[in-house]
PDB file of N, CA and C in Angstrom:
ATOM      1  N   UNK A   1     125.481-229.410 -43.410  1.00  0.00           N
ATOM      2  CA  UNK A   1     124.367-230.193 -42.915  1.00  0.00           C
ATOM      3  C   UNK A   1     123.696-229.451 -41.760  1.00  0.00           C
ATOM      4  N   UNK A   2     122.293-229.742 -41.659  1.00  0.00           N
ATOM      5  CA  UNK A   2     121.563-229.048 -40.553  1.00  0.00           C
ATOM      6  C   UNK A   2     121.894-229.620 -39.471  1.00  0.00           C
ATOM      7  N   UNK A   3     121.230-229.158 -38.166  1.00  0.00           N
ATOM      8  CA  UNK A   3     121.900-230.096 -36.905  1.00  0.00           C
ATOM      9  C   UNK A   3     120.768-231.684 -37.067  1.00  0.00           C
ATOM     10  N   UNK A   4     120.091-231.566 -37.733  1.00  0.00           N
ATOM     11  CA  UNK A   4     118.837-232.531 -37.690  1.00  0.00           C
ATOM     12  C   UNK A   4     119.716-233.397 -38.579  1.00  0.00           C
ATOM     13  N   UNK A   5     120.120-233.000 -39.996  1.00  0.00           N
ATOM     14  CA  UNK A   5     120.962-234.184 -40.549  1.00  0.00           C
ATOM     15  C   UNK A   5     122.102-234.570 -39.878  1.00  0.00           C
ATOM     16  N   UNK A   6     122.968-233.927 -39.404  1.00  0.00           N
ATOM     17  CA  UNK A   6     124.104-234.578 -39.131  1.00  0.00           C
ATOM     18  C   UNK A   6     124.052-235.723 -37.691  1.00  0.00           C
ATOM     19  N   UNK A   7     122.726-235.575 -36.667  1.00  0.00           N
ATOM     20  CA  UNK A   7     122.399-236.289 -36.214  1.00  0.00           C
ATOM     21  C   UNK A   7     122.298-237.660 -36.754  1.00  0.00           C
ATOM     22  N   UNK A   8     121.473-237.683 -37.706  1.00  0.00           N
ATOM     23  CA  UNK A   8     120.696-238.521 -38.599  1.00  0.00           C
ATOM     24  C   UNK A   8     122.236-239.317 -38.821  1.00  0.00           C
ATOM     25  N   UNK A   9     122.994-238.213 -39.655  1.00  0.00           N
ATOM     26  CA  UNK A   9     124.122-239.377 -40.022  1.00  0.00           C
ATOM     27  C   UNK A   9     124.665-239.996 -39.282  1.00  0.00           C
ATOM     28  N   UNK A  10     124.817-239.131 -38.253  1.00  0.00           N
ATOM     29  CA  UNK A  10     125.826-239.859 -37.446  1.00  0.00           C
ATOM     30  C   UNK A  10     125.366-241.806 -36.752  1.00  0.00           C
ATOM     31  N   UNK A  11     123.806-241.621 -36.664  1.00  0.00           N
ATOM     32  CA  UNK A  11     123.049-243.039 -37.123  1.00  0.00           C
ATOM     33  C   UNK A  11     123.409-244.138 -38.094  1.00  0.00           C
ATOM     34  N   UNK A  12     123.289-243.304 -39.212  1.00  0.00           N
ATOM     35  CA  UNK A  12     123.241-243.893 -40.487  1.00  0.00           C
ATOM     36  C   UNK A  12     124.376-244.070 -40.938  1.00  0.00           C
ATOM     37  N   UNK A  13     125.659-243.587 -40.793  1.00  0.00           N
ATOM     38  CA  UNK A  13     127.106-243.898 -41.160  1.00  0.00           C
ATOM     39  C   UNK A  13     127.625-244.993 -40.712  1.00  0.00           C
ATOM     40  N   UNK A  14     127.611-245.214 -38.875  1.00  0.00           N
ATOM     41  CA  UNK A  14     127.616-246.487 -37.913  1.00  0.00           C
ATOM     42  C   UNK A  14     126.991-247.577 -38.556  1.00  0.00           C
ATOM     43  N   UNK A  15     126.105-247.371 -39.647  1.00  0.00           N
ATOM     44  CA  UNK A  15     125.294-248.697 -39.823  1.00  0.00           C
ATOM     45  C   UNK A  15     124.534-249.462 -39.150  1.00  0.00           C
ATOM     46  N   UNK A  16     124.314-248.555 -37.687  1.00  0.00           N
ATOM     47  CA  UNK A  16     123.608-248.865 -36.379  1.00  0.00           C
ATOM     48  C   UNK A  16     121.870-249.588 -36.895  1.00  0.00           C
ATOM     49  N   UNK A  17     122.080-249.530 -38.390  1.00  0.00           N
ATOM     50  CA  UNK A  17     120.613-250.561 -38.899  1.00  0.00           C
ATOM     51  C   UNK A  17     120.963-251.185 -39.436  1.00  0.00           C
ATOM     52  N   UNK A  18     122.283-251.458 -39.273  1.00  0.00           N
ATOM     53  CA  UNK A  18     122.206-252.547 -40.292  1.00  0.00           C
ATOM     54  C   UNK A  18     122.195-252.643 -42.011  1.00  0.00           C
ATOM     55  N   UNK A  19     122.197-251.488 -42.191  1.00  0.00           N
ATOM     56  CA  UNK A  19     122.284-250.817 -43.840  1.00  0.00           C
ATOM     57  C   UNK A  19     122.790-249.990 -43.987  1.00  0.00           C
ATOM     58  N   UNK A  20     123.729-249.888 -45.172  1.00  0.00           N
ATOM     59  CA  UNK A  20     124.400-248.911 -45.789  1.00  0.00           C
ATOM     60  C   UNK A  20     123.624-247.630 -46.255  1.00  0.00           C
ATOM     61  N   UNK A  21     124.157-246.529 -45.978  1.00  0.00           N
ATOM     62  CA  UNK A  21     123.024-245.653 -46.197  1.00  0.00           C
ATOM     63  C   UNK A  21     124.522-244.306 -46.935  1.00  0.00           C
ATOM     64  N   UNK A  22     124.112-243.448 -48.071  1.00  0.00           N
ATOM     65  CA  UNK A  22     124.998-242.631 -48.693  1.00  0.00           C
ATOM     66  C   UNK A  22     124.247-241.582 -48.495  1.00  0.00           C
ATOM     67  N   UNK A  23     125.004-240.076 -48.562  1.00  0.00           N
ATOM     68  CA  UNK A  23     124.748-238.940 -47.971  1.00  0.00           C
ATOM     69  C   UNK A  23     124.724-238.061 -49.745  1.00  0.00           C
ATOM     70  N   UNK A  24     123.798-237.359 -49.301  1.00  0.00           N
ATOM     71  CA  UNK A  24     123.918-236.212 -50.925  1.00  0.00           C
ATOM     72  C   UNK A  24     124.168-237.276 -52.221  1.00  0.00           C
ATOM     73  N   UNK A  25     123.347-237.994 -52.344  1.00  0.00           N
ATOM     74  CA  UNK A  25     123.100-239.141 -53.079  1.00  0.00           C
ATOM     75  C   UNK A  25     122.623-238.350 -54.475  1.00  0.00           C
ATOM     76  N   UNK A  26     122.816-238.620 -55.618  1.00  0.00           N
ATOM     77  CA  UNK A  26     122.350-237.885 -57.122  1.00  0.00           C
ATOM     78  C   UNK A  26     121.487-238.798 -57.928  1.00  0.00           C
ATOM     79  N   UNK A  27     120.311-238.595 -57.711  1.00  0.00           N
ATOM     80  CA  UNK A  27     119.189-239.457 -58.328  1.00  0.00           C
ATOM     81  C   UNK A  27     118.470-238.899 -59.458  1.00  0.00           C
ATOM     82  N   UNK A  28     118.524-238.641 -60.730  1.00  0.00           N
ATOM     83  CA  UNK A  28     118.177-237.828 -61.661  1.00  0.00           C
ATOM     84  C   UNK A  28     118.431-236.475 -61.516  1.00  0.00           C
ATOM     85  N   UNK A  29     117.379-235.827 -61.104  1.00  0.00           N
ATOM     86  CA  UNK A  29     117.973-234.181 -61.356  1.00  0.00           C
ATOM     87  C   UNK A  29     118.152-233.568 -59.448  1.00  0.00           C
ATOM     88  N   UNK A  30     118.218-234.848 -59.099  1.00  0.00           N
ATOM     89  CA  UNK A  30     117.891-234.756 -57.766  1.00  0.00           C
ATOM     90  C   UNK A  30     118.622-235.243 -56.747  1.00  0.00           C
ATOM     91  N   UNK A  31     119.576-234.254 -55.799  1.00  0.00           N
ATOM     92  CA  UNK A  31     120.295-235.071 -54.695  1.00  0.00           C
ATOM     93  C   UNK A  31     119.098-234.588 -53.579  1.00  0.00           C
ATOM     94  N   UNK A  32     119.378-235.855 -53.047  1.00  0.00           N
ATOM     95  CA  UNK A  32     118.536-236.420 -51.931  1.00  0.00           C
ATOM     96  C   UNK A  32     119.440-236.427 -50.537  1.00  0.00           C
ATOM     97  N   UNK A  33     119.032-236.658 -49.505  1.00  0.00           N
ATOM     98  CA  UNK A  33     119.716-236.580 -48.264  1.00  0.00           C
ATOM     99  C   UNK A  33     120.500-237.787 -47.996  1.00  0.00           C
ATOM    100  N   UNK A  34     119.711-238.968 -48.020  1.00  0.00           N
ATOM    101  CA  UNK A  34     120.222-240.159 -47.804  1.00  0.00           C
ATOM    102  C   UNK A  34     119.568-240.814 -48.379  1.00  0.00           C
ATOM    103  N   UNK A  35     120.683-242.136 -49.100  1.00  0.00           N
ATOM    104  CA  UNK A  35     119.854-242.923 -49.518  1.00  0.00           C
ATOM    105  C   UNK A  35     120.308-244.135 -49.657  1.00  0.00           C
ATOM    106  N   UNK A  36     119.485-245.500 -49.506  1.00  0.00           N
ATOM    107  CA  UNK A  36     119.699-247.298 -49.139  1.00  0.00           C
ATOM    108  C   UNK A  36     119.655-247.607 -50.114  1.00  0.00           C
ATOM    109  N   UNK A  37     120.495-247.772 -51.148  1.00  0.00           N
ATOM    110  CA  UNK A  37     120.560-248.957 -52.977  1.00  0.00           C
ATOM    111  C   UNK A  37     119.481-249.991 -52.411  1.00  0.00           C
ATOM    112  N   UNK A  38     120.187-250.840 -50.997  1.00  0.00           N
ATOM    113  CA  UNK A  38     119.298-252.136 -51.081  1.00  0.00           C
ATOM    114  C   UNK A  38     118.054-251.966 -50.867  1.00  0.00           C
ATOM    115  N   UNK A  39     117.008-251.109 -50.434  1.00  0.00           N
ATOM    116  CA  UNK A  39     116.157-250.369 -49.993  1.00  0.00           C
ATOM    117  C   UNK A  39     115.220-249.382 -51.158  1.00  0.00           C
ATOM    118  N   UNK A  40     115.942-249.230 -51.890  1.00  0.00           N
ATOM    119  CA  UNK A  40     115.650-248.023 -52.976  1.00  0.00           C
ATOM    120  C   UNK A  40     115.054-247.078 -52.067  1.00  0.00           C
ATOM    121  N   UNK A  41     115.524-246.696 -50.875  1.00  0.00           N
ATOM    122  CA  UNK A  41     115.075-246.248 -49.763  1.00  0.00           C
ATOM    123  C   UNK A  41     115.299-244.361 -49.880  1.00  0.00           C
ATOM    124  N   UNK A  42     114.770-243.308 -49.667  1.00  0.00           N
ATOM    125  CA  UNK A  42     115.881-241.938 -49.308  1.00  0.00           C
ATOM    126  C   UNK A  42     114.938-241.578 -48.329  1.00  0.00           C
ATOM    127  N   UNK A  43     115.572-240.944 -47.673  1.00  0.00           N
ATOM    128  CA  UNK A  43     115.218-240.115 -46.457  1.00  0.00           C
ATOM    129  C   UNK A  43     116.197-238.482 -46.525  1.00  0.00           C
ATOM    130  N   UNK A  44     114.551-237.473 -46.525  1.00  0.00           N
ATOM    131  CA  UNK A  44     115.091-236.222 -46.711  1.00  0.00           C
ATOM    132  C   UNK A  44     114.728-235.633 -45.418  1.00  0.00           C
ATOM    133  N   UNK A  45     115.720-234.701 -44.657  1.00  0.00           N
ATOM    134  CA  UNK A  45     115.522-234.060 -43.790  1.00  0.00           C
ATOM    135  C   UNK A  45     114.344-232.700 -43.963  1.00  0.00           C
ATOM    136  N   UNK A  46     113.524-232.117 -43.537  1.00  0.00           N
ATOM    137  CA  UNK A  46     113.438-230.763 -44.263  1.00  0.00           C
ATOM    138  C   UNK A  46     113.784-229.923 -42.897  1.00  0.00           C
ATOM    139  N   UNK A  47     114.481-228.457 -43.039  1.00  0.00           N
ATOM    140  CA  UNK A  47     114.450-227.322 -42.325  1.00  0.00           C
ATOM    141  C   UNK A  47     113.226-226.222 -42.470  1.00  0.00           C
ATOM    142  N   UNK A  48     113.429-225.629 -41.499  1.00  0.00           N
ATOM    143  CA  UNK A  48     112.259-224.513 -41.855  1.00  0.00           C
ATOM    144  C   UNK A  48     111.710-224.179 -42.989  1.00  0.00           C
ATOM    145  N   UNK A  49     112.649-223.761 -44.098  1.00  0.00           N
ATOM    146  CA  UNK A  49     112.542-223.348 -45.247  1.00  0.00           C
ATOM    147  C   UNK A  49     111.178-224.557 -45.770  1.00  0.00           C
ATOM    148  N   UNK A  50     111.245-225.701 -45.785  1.00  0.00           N
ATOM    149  CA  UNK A  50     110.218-226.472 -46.161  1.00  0.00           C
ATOM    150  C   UNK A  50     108.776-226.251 -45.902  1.00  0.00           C
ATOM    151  N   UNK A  51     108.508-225.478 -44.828  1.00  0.00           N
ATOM    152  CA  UNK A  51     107.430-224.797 -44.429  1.00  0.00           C
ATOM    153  C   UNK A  51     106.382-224.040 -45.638  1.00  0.00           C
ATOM    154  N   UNK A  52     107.024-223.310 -46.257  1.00  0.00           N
ATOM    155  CA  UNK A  52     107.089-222.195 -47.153  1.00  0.00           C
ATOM    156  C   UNK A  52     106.205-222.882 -48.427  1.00  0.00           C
ATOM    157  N   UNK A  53     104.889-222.439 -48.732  1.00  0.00           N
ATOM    158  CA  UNK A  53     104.269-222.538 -49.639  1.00  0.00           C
ATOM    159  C   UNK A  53     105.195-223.373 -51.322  1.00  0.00           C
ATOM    160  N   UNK A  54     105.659-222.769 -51.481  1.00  0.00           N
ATOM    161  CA  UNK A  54     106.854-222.823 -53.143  1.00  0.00           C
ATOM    162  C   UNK A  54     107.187-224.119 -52.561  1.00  0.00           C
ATOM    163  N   UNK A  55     107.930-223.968 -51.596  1.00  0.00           N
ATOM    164  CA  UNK A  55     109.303-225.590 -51.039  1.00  0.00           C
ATOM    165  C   UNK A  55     108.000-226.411 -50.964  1.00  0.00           C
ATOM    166  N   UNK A  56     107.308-226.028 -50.552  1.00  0.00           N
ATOM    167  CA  UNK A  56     105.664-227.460 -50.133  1.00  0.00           C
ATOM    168  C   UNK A  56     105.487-228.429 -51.547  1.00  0.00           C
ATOM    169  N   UNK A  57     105.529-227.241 -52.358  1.00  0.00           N
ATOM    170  CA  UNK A  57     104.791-227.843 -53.810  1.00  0.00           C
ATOM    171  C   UNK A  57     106.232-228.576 -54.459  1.00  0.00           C
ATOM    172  N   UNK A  58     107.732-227.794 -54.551  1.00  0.00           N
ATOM    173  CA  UNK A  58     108.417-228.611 -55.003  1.00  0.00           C
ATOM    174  C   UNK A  58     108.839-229.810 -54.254  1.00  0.00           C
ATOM    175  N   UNK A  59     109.136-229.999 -53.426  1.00  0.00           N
ATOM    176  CA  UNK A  59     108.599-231.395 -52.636  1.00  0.00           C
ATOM    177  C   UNK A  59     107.853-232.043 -52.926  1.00  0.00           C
ATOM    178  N   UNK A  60     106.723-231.868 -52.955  1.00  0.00           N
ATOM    179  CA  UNK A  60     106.175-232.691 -53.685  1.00  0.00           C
ATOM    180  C   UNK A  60     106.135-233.289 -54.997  1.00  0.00           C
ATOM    181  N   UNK A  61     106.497-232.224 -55.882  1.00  0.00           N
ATOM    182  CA  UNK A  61     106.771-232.806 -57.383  1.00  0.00           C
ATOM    183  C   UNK A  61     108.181-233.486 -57.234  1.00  0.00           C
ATOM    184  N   UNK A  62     109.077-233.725 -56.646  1.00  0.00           N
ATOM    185  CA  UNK A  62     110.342-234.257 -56.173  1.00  0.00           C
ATOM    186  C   UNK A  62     110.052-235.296 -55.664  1.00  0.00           C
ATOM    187  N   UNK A  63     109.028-235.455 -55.014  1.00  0.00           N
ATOM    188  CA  UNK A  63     109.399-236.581 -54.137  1.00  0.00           C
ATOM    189  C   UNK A  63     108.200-237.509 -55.119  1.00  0.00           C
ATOM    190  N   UNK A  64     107.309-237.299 -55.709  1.00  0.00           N
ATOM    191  CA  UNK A  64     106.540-237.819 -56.633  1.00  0.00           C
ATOM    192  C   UNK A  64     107.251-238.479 -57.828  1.00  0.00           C
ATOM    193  N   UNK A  65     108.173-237.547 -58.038  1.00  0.00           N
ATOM    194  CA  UNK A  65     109.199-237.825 -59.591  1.00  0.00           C
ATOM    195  C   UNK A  65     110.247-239.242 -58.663  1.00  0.00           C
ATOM    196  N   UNK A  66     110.736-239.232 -57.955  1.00  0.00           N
ATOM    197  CA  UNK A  66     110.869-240.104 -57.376  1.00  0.00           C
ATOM    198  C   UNK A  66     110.448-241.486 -57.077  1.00  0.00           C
ATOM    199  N   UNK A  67     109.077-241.338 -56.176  1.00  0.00           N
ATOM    200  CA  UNK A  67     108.239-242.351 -56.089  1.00  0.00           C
ATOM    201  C   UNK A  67     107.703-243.174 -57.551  1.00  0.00           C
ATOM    202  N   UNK A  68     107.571-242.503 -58.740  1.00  0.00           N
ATOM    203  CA  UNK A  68     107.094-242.627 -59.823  1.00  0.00           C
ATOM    204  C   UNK A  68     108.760-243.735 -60.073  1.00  0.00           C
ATOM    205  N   UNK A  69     109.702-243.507 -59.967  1.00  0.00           N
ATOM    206  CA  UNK A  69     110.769-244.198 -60.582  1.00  0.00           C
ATOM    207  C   UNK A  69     111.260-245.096 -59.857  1.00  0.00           C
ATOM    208  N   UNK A  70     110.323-245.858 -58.462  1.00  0.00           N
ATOM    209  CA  UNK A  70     110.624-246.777 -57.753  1.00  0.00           C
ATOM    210  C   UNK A  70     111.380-246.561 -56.354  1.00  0.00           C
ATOM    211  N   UNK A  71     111.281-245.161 -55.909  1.00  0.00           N
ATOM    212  CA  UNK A  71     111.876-245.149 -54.819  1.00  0.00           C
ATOM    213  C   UNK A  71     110.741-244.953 -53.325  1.00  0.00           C
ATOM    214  N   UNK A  72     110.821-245.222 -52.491  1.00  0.00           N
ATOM    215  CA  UNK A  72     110.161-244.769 -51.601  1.00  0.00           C
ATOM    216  C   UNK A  72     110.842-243.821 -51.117  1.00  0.00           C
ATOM    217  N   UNK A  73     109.922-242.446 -50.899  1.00  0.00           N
ATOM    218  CA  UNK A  73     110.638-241.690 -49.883  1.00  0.00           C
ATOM    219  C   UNK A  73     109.666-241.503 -48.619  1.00  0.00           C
ATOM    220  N   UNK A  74     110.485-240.938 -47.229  1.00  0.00           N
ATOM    221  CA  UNK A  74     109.973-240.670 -45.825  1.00  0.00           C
ATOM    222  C   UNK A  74     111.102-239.446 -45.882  1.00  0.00           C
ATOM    223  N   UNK A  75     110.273-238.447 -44.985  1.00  0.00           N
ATOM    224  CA  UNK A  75     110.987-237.197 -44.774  1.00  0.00           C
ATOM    225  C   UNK A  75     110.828-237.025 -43.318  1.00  0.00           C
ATOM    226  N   UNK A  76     111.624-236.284 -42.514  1.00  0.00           N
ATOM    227  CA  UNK A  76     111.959-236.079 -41.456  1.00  0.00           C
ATOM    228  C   UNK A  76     111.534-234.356 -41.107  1.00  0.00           C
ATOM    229  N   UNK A  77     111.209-234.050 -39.776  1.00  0.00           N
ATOM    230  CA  UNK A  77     111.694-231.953 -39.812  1.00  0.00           C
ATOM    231  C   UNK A  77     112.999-232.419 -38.986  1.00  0.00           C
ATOM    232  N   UNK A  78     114.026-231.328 -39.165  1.00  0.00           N
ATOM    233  CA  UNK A  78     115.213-231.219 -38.600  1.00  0.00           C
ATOM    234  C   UNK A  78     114.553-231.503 -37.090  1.00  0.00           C
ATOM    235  N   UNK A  79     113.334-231.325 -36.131  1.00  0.00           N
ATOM    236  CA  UNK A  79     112.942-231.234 -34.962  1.00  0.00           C
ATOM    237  C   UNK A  79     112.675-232.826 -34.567  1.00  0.00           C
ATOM    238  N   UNK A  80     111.514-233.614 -35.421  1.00  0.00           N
ATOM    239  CA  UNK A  80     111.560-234.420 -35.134  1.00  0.00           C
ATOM    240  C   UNK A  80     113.170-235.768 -35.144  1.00  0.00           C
ATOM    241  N   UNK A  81     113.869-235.301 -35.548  1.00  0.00           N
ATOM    242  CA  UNK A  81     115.118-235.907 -35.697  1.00  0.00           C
ATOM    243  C   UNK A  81     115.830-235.743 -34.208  1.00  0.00           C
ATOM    244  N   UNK A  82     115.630-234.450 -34.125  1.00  0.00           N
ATOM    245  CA  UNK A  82     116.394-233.940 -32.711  1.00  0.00           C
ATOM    246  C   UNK A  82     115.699-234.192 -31.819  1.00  0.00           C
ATOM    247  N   UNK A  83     114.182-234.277 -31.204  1.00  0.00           N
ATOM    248  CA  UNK A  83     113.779-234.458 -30.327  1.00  0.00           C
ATOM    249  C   UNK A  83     112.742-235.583 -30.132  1.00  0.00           C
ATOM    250  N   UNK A  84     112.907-236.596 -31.359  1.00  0.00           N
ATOM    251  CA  UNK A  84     112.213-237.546 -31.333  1.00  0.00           C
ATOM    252  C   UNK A  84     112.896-238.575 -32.281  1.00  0.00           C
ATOM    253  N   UNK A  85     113.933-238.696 -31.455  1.00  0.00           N
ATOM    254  CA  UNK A  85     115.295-240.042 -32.233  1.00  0.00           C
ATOM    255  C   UNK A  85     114.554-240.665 -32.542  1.00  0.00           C
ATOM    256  N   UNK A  86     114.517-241.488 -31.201  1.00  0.00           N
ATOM    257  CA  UNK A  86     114.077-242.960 -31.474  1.00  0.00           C
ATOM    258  C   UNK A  86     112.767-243.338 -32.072  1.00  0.00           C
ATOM    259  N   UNK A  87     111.580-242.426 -32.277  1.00  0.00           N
ATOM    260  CA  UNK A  87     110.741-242.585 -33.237  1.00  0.00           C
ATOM    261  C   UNK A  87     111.168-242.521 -34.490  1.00  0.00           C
ATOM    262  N   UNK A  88     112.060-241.703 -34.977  1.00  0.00           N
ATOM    263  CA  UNK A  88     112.586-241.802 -36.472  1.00  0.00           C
ATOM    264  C   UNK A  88     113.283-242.803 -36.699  1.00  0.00           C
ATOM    265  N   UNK A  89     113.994-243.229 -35.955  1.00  0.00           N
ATOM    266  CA  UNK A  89     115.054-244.502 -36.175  1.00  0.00           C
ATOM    267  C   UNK A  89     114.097-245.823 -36.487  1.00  0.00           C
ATOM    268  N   UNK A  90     113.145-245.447 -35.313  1.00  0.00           N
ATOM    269  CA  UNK A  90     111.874-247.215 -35.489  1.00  0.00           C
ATOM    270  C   UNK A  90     111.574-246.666 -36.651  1.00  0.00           C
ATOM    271  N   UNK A  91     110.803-246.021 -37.228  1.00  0.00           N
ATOM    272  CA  UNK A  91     110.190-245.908 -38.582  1.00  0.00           C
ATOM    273  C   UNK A  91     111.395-245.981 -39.468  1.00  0.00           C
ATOM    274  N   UNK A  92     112.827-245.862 -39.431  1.00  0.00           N
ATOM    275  CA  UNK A  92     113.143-246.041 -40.603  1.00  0.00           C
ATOM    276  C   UNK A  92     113.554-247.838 -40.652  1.00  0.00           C
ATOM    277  N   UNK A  93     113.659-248.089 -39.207  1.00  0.00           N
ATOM    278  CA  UNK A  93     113.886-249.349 -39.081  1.00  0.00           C
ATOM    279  C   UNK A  93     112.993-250.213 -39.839  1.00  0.00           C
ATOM    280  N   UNK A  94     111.721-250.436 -39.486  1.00  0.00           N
ATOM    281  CA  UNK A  94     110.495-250.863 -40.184  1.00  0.00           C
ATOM    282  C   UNK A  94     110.515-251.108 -41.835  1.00  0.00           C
ATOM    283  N   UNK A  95     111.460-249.774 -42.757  1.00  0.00           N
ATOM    284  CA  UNK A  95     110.919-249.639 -43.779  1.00  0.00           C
ATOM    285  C   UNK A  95     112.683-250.167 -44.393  1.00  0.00           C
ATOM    286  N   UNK A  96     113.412-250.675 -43.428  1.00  0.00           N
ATOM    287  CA  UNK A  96     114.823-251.291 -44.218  1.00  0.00           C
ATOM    288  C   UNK A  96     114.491-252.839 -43.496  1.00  0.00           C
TER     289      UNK A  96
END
């Protein structure tokens, strides 16, 4: 895990929202970072690498193939996780 996810988990394991949340979750052809059953919720971290033209576009067809099958997704950068908790936590709060 990046330092941005394992932050994240360490949130999301506590249940500190109040929801169960699973790690490297397998959703069709696709593990995801985290993700809420009750929620049909995932939340993907991205690292640098996401930057990168190629990772831009498959992300998007990922997270589309997704959305298309009833899930919402919200993505995170490993930065905003680390240096802007508590904004990520309210927004995921909001959406569980």
């Amino acid at each position: 895990m990046t330092d941005g996810e394992s932050a994240l988990w360490n949130v999301l394991s506590n249940q500190q929202l109040n929801a169960k949340f699973l790690r490297q979750y397998i959703i069709g052809d696709y593990i995801v970072d985290f993700f809420c059953r009750k929620n049909n919720l995932i939340i993907e971290v991205d690292g640098g690498y996401h930057a990168e033209p190629r990772q831009q576009k498959d992300d998007e067809m990922r997270s589309q193939w997704l959305i298309d099958h009833g899930y919402h997704v919200i993505r995170f950068t490993n930065e905003e996780i680390l240096f802007n908790t508590n904004q990520v936590i309210e927004t995921i709060k909001k959406l569980i």
